[in-house]
C-alpha atoms as a PDB file:
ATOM      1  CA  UNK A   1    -130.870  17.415   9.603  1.00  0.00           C
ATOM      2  CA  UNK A   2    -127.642  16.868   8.187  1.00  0.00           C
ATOM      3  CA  UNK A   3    -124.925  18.879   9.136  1.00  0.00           C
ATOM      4  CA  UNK A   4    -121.816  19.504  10.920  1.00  0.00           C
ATOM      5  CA  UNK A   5    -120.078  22.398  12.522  1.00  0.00           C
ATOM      6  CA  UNK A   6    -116.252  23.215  11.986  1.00  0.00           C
ATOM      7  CA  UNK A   7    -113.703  25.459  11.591  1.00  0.00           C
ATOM      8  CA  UNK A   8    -110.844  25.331   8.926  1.00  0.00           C
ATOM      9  CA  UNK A   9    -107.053  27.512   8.931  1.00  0.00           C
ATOM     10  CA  UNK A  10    -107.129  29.297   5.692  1.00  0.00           C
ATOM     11  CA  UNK A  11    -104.630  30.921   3.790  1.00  0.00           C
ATOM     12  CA  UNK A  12    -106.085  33.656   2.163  1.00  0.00           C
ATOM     13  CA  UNK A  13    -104.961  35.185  -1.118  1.00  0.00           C
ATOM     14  CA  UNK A  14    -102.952  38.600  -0.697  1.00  0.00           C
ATOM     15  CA  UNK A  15    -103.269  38.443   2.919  1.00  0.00           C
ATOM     16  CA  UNK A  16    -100.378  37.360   5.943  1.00  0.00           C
ATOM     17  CA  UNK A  17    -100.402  34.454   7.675  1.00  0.00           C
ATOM     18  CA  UNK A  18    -102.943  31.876   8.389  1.00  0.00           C
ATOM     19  CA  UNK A  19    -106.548  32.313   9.506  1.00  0.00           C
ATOM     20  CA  UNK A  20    -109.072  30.616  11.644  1.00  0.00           C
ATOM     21  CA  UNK A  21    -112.680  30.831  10.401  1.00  0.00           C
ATOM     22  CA  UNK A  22    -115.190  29.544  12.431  1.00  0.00           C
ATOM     23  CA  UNK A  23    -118.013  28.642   9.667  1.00  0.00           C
ATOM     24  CA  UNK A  24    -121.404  28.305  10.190  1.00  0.00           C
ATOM     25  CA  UNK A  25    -122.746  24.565  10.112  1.00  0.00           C
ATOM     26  CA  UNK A  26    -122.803  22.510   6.856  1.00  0.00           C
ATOM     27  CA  UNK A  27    -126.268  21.973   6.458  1.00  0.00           C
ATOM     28  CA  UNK A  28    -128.003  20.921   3.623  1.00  0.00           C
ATOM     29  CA  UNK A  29    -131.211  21.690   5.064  1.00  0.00           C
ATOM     30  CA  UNK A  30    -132.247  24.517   2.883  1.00  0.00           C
ATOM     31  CA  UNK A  31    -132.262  21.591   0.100  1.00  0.00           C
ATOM     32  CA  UNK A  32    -134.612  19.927   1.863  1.00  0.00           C
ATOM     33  CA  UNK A  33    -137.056  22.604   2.738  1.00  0.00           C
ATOM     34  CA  UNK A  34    -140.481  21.385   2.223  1.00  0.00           C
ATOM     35  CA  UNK A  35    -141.637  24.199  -0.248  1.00  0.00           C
ATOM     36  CA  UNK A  36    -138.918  23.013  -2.756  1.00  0.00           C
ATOM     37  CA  UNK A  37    -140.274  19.405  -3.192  1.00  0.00           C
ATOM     38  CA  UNK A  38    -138.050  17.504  -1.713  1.00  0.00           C
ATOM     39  CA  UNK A  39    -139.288  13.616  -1.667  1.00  0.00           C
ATOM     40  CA  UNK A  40    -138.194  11.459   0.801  1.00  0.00           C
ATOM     41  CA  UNK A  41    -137.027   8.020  -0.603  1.00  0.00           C
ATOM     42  CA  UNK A  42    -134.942   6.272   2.192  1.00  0.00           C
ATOM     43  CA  UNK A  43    -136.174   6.846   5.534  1.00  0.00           C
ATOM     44  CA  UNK A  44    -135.649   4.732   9.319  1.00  0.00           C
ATOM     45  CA  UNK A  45    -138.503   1.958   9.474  1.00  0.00           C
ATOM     46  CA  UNK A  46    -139.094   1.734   5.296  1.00  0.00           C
ATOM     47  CA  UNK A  47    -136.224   0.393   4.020  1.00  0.00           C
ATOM     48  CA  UNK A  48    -138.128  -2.876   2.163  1.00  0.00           C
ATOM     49  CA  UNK A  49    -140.060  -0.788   0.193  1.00  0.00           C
ATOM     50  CA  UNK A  50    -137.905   2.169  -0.632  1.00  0.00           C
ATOM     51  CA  UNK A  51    -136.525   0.691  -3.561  1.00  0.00           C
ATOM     52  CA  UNK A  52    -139.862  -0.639  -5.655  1.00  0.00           C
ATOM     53  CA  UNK A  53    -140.966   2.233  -4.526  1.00  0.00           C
ATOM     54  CA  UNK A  54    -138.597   4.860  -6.297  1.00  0.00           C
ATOM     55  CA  UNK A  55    -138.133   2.856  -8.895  1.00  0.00           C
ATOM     56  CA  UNK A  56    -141.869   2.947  -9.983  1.00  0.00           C
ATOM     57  CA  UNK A  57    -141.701   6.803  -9.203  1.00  0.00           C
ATOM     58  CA  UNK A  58    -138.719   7.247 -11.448  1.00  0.00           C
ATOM     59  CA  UNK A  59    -139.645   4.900 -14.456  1.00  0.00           C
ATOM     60  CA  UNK A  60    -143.329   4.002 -14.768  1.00  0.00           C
ATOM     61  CA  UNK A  61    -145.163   7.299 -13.060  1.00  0.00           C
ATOM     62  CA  UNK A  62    -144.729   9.817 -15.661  1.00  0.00           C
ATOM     63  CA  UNK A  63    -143.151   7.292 -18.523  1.00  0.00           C
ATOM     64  CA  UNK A  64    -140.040   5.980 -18.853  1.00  0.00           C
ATOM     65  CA  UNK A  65    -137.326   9.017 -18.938  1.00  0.00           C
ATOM     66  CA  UNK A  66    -134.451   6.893 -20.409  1.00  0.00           C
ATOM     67  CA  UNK A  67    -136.761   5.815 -23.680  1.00  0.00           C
ATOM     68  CA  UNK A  68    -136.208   2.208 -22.904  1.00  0.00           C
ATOM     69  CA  UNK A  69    -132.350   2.758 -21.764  1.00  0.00           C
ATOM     70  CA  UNK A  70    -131.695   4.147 -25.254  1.00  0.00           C
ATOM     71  CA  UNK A  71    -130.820   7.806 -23.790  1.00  0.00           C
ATOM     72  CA  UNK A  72    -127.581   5.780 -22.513  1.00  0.00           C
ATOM     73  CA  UNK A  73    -126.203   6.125 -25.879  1.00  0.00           C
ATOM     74  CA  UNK A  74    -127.005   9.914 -26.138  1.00  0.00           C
ATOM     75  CA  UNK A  75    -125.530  12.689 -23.451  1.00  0.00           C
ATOM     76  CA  UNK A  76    -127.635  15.854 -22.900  1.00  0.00           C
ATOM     77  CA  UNK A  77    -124.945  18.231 -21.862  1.00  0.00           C
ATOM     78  CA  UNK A  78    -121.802  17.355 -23.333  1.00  0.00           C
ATOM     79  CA  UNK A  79    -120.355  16.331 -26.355  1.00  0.00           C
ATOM     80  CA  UNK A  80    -118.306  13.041 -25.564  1.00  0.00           C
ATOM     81  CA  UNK A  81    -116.685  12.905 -28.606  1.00  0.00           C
ATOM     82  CA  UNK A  82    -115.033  16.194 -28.391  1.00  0.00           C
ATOM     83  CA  UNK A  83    -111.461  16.378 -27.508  1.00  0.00           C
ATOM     84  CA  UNK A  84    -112.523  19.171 -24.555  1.00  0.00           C
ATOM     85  CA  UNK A  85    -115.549  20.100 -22.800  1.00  0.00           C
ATOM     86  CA  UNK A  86    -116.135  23.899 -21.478  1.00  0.00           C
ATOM     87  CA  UNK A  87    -118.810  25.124 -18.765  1.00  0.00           C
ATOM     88  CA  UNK A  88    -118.954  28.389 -17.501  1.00  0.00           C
ATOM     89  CA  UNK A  89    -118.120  28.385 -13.751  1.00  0.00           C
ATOM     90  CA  UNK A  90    -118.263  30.787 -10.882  1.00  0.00           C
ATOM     91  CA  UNK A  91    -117.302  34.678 -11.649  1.00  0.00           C
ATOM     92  CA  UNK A  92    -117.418  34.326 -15.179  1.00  0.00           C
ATOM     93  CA  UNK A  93    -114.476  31.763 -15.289  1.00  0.00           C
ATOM     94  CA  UNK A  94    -113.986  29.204 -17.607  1.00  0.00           C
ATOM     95  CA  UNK A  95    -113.553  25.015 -16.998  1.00  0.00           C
ATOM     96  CA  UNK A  96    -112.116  23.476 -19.973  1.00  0.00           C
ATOM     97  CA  UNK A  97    -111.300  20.244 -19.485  1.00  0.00           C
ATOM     98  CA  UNK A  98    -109.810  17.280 -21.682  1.00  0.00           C
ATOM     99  CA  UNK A  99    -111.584  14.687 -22.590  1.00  0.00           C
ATOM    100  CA  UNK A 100    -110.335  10.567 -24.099  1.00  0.00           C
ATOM    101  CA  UNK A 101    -112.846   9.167 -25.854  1.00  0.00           C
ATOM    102  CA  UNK A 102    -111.036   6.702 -27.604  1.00  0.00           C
ATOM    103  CA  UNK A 103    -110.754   4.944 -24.092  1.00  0.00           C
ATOM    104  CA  UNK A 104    -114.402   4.407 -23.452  1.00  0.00           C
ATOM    105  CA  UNK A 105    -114.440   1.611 -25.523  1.00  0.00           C
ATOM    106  CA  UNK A 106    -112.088  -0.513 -22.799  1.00  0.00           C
ATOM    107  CA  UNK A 107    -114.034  -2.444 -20.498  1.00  0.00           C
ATOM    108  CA  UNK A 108    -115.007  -0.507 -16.751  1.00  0.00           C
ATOM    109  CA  UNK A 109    -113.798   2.702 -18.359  1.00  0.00           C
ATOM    110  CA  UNK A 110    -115.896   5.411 -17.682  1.00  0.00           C
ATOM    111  CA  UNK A 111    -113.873   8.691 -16.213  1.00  0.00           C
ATOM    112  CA  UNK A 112    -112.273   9.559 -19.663  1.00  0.00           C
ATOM    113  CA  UNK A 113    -115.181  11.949 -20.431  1.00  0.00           C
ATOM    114  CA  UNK A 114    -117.922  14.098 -19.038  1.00  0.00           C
ATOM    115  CA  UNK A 115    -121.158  12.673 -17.690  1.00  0.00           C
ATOM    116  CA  UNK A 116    -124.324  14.361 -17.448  1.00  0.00           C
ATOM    117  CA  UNK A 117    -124.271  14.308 -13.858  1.00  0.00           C
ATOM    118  CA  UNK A 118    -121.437  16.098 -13.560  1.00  0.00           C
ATOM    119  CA  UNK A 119    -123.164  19.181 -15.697  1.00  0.00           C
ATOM    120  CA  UNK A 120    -126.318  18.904 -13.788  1.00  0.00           C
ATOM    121  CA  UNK A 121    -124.602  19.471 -10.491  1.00  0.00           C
ATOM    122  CA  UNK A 122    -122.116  21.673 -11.581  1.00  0.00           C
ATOM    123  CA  UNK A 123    -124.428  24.092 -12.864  1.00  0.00           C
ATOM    124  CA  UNK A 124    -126.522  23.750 -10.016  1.00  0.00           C
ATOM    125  CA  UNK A 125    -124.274  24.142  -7.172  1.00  0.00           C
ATOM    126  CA  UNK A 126    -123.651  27.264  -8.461  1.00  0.00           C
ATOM    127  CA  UNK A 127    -127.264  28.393  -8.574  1.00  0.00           C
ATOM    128  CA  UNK A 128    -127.545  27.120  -5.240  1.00  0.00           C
ATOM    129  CA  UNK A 129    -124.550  29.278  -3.813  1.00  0.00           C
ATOM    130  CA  UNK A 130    -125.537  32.206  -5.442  1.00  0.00           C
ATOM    131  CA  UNK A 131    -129.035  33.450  -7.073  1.00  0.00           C
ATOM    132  CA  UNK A 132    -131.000  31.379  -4.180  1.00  0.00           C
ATOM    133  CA  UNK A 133    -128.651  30.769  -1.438  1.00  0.00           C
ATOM    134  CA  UNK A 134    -128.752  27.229  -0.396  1.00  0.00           C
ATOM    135  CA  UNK A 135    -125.379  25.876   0.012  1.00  0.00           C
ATOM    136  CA  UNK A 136    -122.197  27.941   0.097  1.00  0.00           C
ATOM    137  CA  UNK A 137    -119.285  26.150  -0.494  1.00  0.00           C
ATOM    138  CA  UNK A 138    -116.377  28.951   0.356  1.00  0.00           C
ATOM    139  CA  UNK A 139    -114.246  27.585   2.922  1.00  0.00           C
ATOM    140  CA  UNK A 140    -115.885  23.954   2.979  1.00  0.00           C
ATOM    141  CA  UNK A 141    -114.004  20.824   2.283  1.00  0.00           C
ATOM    142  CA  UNK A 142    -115.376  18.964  -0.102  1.00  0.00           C
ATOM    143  CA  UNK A 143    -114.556  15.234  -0.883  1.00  0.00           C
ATOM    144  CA  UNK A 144    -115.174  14.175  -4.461  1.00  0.00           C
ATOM    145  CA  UNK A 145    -115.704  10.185  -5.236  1.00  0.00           C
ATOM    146  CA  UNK A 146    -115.459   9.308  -8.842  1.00  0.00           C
ATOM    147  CA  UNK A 147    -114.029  13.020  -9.971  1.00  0.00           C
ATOM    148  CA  UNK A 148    -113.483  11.656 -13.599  1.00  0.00           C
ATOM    149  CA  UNK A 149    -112.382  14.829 -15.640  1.00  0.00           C
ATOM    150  CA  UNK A 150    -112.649  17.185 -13.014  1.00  0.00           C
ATOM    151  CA  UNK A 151    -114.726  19.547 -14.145  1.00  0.00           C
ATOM    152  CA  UNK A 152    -117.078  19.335 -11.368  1.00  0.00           C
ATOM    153  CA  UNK A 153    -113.907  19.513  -9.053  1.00  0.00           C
ATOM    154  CA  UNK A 154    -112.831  22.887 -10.386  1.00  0.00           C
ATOM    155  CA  UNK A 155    -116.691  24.421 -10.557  1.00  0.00           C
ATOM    156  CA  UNK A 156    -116.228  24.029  -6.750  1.00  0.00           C
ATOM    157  CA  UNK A 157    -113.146  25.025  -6.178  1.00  0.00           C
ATOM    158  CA  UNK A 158    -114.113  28.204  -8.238  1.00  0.00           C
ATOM    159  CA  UNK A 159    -116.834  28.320  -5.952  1.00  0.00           C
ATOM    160  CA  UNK A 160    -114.356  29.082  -2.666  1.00  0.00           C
ATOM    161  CA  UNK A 161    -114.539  25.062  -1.742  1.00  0.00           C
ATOM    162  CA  UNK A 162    -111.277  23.050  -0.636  1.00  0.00           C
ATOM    163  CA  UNK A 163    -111.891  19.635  -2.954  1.00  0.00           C
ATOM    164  CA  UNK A 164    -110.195  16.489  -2.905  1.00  0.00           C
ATOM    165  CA  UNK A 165    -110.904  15.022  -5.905  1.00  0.00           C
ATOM    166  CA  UNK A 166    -110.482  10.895  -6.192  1.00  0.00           C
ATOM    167  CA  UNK A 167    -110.293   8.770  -8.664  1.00  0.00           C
ATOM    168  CA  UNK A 168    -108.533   4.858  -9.575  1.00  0.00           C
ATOM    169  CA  UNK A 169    -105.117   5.116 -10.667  1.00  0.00           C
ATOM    170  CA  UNK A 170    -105.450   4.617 -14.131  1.00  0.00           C
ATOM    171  CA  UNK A 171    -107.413   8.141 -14.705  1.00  0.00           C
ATOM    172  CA  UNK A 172    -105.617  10.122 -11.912  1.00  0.00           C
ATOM    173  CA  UNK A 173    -102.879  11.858 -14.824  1.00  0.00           C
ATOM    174  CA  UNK A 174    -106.158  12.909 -17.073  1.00  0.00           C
ATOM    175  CA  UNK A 175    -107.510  14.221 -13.717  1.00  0.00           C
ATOM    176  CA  UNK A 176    -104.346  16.517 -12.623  1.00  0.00           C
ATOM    177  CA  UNK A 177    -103.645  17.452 -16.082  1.00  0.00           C
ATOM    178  CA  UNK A 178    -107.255  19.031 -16.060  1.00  0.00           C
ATOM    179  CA  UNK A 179    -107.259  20.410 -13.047  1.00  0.00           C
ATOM    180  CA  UNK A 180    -103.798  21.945 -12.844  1.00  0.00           C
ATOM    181  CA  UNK A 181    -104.852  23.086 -16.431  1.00  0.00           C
ATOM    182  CA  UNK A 182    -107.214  25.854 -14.272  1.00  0.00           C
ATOM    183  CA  UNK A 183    -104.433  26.687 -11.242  1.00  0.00           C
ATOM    184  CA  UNK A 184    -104.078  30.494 -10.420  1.00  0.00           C
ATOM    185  CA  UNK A 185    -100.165  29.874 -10.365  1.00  0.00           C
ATOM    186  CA  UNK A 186     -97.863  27.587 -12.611  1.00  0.00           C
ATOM    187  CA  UNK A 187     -94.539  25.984 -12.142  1.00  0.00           C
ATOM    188  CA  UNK A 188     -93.164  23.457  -9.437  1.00  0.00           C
ATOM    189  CA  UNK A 189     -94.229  25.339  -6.399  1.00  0.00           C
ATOM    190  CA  UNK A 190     -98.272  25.491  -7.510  1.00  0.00           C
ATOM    191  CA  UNK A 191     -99.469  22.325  -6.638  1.00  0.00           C
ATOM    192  CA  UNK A 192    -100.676  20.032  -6.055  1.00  0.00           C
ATOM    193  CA  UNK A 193    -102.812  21.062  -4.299  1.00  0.00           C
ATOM    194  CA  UNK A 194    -104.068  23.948  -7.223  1.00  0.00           C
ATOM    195  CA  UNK A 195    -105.021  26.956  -5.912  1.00  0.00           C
ATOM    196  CA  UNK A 196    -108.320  27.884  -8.723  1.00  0.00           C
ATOM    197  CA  UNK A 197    -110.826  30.714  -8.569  1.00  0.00           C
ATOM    198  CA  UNK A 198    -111.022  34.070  -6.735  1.00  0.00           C
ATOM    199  CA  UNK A 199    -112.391  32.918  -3.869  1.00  0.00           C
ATOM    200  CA  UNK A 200    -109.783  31.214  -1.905  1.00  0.00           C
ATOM    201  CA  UNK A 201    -111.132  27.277  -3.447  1.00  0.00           C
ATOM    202  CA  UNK A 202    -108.262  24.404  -4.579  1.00  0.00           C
ATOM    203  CA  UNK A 203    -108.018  21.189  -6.202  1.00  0.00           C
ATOM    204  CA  UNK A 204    -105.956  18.286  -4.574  1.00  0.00           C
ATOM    205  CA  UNK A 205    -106.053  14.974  -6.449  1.00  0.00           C
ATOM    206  CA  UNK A 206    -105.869  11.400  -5.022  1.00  0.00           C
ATOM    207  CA  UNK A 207    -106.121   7.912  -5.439  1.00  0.00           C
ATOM    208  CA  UNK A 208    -109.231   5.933  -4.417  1.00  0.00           C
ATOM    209  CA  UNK A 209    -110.561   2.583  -5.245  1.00  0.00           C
ATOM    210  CA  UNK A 210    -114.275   1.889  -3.850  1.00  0.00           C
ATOM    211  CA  UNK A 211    -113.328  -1.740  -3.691  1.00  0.00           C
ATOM    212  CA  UNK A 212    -110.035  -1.079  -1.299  1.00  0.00           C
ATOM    213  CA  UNK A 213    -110.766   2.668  -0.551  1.00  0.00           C
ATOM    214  CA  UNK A 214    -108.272   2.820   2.745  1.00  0.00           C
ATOM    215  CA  UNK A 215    -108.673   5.341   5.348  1.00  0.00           C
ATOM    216  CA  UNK A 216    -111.583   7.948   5.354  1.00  0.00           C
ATOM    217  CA  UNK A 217    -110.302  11.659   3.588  1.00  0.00           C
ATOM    218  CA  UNK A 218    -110.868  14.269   6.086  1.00  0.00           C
ATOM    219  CA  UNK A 219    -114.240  16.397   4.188  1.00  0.00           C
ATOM    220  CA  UNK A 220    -117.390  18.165   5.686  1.00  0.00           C
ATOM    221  CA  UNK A 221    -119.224  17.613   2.323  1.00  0.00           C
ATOM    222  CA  UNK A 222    -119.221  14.203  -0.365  1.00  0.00           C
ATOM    223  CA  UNK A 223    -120.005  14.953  -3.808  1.00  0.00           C
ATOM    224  CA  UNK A 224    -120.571  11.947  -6.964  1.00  0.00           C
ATOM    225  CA  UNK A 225    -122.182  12.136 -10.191  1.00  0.00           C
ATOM    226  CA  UNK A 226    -122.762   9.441 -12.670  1.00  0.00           C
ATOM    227  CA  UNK A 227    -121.880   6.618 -10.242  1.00  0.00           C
ATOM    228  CA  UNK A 228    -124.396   4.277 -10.825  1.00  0.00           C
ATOM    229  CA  UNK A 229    -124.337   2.078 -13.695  1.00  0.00           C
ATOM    230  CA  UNK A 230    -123.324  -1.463 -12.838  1.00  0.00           C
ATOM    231  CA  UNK A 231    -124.673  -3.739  -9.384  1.00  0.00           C
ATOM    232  CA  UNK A 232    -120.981  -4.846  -8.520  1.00  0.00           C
ATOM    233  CA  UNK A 233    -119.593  -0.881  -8.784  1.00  0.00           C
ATOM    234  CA  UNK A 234    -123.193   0.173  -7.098  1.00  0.00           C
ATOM    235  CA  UNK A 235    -122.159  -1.675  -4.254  1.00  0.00           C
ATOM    236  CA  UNK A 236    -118.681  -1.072  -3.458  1.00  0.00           C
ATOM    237  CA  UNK A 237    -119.683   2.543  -4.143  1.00  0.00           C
ATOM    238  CA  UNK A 238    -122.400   2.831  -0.886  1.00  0.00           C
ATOM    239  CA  UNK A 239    -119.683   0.312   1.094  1.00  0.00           C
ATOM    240  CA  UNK A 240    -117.358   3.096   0.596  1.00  0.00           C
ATOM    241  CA  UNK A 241    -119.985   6.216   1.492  1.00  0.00           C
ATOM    242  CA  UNK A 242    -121.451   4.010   4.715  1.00  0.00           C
ATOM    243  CA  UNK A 243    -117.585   5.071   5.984  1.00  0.00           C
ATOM    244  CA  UNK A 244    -118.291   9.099   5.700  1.00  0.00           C
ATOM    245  CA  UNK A 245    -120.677  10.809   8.296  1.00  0.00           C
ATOM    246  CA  UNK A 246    -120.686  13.613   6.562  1.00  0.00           C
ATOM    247  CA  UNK A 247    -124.036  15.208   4.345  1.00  0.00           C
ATOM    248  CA  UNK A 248    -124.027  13.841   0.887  1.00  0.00           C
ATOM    249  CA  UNK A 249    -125.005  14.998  -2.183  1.00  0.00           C
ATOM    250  CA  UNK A 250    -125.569  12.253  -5.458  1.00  0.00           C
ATOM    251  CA  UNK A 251    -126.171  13.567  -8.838  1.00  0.00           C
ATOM    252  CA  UNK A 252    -126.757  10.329 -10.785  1.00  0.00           C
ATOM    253  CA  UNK A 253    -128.241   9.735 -14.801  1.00  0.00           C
ATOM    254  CA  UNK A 254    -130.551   6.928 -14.710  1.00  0.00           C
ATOM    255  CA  UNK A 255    -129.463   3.621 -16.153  1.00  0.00           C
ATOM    256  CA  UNK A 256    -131.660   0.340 -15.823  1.00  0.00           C
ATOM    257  CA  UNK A 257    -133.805  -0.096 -13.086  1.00  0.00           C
ATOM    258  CA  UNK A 258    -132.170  -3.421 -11.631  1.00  0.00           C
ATOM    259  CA  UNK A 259    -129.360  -1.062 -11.065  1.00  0.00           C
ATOM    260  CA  UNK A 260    -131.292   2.232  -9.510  1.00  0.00           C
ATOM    261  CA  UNK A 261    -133.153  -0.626  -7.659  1.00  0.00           C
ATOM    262  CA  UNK A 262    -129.712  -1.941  -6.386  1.00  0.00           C
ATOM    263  CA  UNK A 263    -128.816   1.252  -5.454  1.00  0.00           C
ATOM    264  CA  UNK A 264    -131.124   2.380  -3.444  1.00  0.00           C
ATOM    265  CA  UNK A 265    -131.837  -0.676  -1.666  1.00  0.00           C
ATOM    266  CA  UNK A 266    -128.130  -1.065  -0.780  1.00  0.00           C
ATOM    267  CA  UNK A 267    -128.647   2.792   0.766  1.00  0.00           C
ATOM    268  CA  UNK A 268    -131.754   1.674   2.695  1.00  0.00           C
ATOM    269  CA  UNK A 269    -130.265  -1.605   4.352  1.00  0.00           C
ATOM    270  CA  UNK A 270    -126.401   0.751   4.692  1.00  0.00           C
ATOM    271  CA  UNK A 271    -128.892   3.111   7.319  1.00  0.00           C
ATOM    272  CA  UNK A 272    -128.551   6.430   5.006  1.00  0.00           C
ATOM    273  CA  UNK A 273    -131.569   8.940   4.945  1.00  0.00           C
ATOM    274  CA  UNK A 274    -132.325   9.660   1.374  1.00  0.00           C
ATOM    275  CA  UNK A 275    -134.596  12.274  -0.248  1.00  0.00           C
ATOM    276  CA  UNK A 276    -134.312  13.273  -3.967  1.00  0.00           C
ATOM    277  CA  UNK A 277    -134.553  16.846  -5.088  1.00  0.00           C
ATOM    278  CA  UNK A 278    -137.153  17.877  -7.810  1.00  0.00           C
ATOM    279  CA  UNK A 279    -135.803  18.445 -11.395  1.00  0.00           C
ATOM    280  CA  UNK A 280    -137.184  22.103 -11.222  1.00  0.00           C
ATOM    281  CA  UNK A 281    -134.394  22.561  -7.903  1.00  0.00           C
ATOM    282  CA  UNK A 282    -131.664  22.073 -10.304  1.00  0.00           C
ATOM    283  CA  UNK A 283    -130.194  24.575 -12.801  1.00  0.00           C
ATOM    284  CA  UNK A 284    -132.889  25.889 -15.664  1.00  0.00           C
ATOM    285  CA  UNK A 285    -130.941  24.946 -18.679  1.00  0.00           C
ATOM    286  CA  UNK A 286    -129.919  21.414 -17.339  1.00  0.00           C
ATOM    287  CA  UNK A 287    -133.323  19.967 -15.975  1.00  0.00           C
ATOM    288  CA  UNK A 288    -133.952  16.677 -16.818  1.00  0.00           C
ATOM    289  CA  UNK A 289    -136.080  13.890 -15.517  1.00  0.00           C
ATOM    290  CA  UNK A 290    -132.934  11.554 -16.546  1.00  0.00           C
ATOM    291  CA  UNK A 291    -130.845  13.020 -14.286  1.00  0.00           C
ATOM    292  CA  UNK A 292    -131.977  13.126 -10.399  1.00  0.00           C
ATOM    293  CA  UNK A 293    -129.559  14.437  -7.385  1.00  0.00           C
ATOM    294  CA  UNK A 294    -129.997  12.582  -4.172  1.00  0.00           C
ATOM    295  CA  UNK A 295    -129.486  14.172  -0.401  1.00  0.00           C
ATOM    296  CA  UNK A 296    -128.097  11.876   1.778  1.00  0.00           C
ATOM    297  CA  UNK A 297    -126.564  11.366   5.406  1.00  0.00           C
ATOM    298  CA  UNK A 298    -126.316   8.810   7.739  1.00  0.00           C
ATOM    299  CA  UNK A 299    -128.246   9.376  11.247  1.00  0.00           C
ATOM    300  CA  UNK A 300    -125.229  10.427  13.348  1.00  0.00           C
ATOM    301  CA  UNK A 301    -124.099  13.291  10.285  1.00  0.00           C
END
């Protein structure tokens, strides 16, 4: 399965000195547990067909789910023309984050606003955590790729999770701004990193570019939604997660299926073990058959 053991020091809010907390392994095995529906789309010894094969599944076997690519044009869960986006996140807290949409029309611009993805997961992570107990997050560090807004960065952190959240340079001040935006203290000495949430969770923000992405960030869990949507970006994007032996979890919207075919035919030949969760797994009020969230690890995580 994939997981990892480890232990963290913790500071914990209101109480002296630092902390070691042994934590039970990350696992996201409970994902995977037959009786939810897991499917199994990247697997050792079918890498040829794994692509055809969940690209027919996702586009042909129950109709086409992006209407002929013309749902690209139309979000689900978030107004991208609004100057903020809210979600509810964990203990009745509120994200708010800010969004640009002004800047979407410049070319390879795409963290300025909120993706569906980033809903979809949000909303289901804390599901997970909480009503049905999958995947707790307090105390795990958690590596974002593509963090955008932030405003899946801060539903973990609110969830007890230690986050780095990455992005390119270019979107890194609409990033901090949103994220500090949420911090449980202001001033000089806050951050970053941002301490957000009661449960002992933060935000640290840094730079990275798929196509140069330097040194691995230290993380027991990799989180990206809506990272999909051109073959040159597709590709740096698994070149960068082949680096991380850590479990993975992919919340992606479909886009064409040359790209989704890219995708997870650049996963297969990379070595990753892929299954996709069922829509009915993720949050009631944000199912979707355009959205899907992969599970993914490479053998030795």
């Amino acid at each position: 399965g994939a997981q990892v053991f480890f232990g963290v020091w913790s500071l914990q809010p209101g109480r002296a000195g630092l902390r070691w907390l042994l934590l039970a392994p990350m696992a996201l095995d409970a994902l995977l547990d037959p009786r939810h529906g897991a499917v199994v789309v990247v697997e050792q010894g079918n890498a040829e067909d794994a692509a055809s094969e969940e690209v027919c599944a996702l586009y042909y076997a129950d109709g086409d789910p992006t209407d002929g690519h013309r749902s690209q044009n139309a979000t689900l869960f978030a107004n991208q023309r609004a100057s903020t986006f809210e979600l509810e996140g964990a203990d009745g807290a509120q994200i708010e984050v800010s969004q640009q949409s002004d800047h979407l029309r410049l070319a390879g611009v795409t963290g300025c606003v909120v993706w569906n993805g980033a809903v979809v997961l949000a909303k289901s992570l804390a599901l997970w955590a909480g009503e049905l107990g999958l995947l707790e997050l307090e105390g795990r560090r958690v590596l974002e790729l593509g963090a955008g807004t932030g405003v899946l960065a801060v539903a973990c952190a609110m969830l007890g999770a230690t986050v780095v959240a990455t992005e390119q340079a270019e979107r890194l001040k609409l990033l901090s701004k949103n994220v500090e935006r949420h911090a449980s203290h202001r001033g000089a000495a806050a951050g970053p990193p941002w301490a957000i949430g009661r449960r002992g969770g933060s935000v640290d923000v840094q730079e990275l570019d798929w196509f140069s992405p330097g040194p691995c960030i230290g993380c027991d869990l990799l989180l990206a939604t809506d990272v999909v949507y051109t073959e040159e970006v597709t590709l740096a994007l698994v070149r960068c997660l082949a680096a991380y032996d850590v479990p993975m979890l992919l919340t992606v919207e479909l886009r064409t299926e040359e790209v989704h075919f890219c995708f997870v035919e650049a996963l297969a030949l990379a070595g990753f073990l892929v299954h996709r969760l069922p829509p009915e797994l993720h949050a009631a009020e944000v199912q979707t058959r355009r959205v899907v969230t992969y599970v993914m690890s490479l053998p030795s995580a």
